[in-house]
C-alpha atoms as a PDB file:
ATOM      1  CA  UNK A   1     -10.343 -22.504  -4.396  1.00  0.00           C
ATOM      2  CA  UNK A   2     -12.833 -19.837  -3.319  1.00  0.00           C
ATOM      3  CA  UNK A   3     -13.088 -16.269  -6.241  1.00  0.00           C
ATOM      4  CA  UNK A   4     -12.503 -13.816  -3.536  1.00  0.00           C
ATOM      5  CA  UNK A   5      -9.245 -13.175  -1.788  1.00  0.00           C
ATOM      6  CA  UNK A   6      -8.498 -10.741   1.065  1.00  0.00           C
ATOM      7  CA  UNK A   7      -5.213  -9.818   2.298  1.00  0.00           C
ATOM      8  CA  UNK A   8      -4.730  -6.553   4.479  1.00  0.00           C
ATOM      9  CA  UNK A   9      -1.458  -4.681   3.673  1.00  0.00           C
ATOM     10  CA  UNK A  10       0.718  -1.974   6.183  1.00  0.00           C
ATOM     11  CA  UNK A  11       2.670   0.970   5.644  1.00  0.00           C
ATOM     12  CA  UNK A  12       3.137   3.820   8.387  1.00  0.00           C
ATOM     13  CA  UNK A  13       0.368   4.774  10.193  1.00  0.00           C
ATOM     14  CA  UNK A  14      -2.248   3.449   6.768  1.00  0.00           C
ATOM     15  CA  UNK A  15      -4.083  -0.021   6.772  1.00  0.00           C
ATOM     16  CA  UNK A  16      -5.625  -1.125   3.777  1.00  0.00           C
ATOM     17  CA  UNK A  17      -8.032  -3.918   3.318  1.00  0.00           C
ATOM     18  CA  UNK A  18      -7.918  -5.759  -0.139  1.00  0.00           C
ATOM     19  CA  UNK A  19     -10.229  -7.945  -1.445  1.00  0.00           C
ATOM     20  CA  UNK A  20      -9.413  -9.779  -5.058  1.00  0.00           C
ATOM     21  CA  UNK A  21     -11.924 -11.282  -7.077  1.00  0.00           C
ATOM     22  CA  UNK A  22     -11.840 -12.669 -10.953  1.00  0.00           C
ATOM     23  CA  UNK A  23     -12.952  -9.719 -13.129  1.00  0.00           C
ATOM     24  CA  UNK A  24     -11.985  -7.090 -15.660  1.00  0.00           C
ATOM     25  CA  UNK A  25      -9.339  -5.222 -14.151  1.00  0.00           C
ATOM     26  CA  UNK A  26     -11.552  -2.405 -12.304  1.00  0.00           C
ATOM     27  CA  UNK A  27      -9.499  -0.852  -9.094  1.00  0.00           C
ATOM     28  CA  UNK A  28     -11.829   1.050  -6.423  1.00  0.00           C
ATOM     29  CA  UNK A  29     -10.370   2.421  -3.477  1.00  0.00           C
ATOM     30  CA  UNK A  30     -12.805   3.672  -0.464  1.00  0.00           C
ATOM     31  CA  UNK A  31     -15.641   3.190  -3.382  1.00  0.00           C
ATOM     32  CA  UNK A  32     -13.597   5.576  -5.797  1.00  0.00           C
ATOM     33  CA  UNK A  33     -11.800   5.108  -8.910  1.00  0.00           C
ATOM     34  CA  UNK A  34      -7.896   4.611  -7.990  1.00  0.00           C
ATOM     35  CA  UNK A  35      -7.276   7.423 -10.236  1.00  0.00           C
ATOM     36  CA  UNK A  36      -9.262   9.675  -8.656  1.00  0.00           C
ATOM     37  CA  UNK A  37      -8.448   8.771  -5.149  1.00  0.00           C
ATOM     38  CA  UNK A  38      -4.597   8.651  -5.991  1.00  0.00           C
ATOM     39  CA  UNK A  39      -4.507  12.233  -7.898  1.00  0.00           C
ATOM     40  CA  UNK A  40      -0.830  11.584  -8.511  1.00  0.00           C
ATOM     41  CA  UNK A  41      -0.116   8.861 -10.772  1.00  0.00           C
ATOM     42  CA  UNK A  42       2.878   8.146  -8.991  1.00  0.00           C
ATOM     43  CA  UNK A  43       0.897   6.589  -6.368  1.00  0.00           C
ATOM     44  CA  UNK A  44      -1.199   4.802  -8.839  1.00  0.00           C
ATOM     45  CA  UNK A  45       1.910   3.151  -9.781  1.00  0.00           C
ATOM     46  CA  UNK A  46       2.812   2.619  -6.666  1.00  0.00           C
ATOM     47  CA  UNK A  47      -0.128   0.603  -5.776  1.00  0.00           C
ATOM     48  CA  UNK A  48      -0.993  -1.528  -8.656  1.00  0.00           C
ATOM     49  CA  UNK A  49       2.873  -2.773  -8.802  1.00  0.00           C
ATOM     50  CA  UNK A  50       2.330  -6.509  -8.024  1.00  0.00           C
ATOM     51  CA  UNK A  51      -0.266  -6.847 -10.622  1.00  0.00           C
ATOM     52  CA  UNK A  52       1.980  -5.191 -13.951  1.00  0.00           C
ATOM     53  CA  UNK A  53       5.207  -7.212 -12.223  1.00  0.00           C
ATOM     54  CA  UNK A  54       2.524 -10.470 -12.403  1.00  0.00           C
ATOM     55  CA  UNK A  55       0.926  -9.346 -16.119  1.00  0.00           C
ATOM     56  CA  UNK A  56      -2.465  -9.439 -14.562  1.00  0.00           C
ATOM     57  CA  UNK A  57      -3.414  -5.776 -14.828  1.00  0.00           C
ATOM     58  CA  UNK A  58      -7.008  -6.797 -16.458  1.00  0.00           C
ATOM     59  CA  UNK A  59      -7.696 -10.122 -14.940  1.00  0.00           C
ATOM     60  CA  UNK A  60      -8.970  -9.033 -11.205  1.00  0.00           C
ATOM     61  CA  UNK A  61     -11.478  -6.531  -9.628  1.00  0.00           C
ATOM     62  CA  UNK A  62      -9.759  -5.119  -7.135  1.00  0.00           C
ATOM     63  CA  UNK A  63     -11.898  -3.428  -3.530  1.00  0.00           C
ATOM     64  CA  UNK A  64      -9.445  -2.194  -1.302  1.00  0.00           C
ATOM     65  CA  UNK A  65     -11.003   0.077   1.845  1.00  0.00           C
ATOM     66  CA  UNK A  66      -7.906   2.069   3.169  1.00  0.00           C
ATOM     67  CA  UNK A  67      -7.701   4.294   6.559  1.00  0.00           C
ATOM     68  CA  UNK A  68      -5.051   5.966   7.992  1.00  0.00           C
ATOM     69  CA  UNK A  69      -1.912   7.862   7.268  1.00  0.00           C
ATOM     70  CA  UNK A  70      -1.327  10.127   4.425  1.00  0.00           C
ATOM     71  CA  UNK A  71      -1.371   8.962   0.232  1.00  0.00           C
ATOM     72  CA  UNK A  72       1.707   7.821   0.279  1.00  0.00           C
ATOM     73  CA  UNK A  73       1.753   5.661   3.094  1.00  0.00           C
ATOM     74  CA  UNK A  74      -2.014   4.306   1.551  1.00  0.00           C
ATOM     75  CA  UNK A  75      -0.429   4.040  -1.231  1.00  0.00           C
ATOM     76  CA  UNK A  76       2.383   1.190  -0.160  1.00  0.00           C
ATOM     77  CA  UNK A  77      -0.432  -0.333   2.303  1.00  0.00           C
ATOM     78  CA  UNK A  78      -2.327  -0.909  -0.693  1.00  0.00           C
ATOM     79  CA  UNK A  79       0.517  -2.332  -2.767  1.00  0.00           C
ATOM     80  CA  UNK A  80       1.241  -4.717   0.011  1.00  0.00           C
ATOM     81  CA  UNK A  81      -2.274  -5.405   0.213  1.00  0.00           C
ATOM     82  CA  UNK A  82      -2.408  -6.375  -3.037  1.00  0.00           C
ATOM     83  CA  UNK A  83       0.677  -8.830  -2.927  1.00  0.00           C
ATOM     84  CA  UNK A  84      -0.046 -10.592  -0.444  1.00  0.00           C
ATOM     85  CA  UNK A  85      -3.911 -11.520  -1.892  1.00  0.00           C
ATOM     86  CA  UNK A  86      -1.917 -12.230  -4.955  1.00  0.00           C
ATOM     87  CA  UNK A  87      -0.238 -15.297  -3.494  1.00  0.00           C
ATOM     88  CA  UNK A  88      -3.063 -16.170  -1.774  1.00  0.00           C
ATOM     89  CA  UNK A  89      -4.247 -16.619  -5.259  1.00  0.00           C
ATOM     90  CA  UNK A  90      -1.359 -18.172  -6.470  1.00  0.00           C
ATOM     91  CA  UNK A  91       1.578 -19.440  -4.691  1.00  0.00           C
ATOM     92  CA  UNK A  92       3.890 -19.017  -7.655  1.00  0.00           C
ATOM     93  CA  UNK A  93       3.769 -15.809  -7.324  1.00  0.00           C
ATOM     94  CA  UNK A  94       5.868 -15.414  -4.877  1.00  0.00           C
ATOM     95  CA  UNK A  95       9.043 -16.449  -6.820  1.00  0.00           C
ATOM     96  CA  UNK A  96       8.465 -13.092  -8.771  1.00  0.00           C
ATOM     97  CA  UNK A  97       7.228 -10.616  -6.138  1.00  0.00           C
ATOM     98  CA  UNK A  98       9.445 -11.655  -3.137  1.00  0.00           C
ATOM     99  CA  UNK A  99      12.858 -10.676  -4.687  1.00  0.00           C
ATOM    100  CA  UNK A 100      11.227  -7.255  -5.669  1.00  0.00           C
ATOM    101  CA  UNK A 101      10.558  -6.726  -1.720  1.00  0.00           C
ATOM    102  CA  UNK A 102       6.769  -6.405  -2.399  1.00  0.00           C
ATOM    103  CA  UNK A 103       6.154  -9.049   0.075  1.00  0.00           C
ATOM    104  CA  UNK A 104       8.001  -7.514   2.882  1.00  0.00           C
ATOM    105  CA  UNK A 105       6.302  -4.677   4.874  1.00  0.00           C
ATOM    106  CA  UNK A 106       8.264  -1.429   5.137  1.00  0.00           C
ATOM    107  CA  UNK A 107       8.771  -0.986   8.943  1.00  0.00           C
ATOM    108  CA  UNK A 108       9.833   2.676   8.908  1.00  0.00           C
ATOM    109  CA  UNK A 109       8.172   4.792  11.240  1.00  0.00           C
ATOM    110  CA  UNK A 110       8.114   8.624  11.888  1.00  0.00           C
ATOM    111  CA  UNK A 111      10.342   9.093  15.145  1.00  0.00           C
ATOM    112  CA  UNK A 112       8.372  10.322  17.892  1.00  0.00           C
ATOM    113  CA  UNK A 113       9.009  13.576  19.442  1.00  0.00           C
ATOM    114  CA  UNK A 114      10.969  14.162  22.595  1.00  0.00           C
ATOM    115  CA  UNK A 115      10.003  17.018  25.451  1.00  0.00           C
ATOM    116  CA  UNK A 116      12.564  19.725  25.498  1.00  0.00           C
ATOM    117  CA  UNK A 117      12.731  19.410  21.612  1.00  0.00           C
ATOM    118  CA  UNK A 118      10.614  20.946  18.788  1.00  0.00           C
ATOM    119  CA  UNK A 119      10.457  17.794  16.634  1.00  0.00           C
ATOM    120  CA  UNK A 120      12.152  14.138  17.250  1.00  0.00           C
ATOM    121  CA  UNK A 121      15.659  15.694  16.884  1.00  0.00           C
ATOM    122  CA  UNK A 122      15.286  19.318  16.473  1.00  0.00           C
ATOM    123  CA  UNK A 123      16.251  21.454  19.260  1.00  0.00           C
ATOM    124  CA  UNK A 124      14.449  24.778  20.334  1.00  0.00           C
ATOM    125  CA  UNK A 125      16.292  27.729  17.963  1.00  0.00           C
ATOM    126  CA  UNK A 126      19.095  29.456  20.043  1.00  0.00           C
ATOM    127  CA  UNK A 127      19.038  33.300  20.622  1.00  0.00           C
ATOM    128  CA  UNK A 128      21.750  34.743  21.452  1.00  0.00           C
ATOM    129  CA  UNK A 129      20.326  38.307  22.965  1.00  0.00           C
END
């Protein structure tokens, strides 16, 4: 088995790019510190799901290069990212993470917006004089 694994992960409009290798548990994002790049820790938690699901918080070195989309949508990119290198790494995995819908990408998409119409749905506001 090779000691890097790269997976690429989808959510909206944000692609990240995740490569796994054996380490100490360090997490970089676009060359940052997660924290830093995810202010919120919401999104932290968001990201590094599949490895406190799998108990291996500390036993990777996580690289993930993320563009597109907003936090949150980098955020579940990222998580899927992650996942999927997971059972690249180990197909056992998959017993745990599948069932929790990490493996599945979250096809949602914002609703694009239709002439005669201020958003997707929202008509022009009426006036009556």
């Amino acid at each position: 088995m090779s000691d890097k694994y790269y997976a690429t992960g989808r959510r909206k409009n944000a692609i990240a790019k995740v490569w796994l290798s054996k380490g100490t548990g360090e997490i970089s994002v676009n060359k940052k510190d997660i924290k830093t790049y995810f202010p919120r820790d919401f999104w932290v938690k968001h990201a590094i799901e599949a490895l406190s699901i799998t108990d291996m918080d500390k036993d990777f070195d996580i690289n993930v290069s993320v563009l597109g989309g907003g936090l949150t949508g980098q955020s579940g990119a990222v998580r899927l990212g992650i996942s999927r290198a997971l059972v690249l790494y180990n197909e056992s995995l998959r017993s745990k993470l599948k069932p929790l819908g990490l493996l599945s990408r979250d096809s949602r998409m914002v609703e694009s917006k239709k002439y005669g119409k201020k958003k997707a749905r929202r008509g022009p506001q009426f006036s009556k004089r």
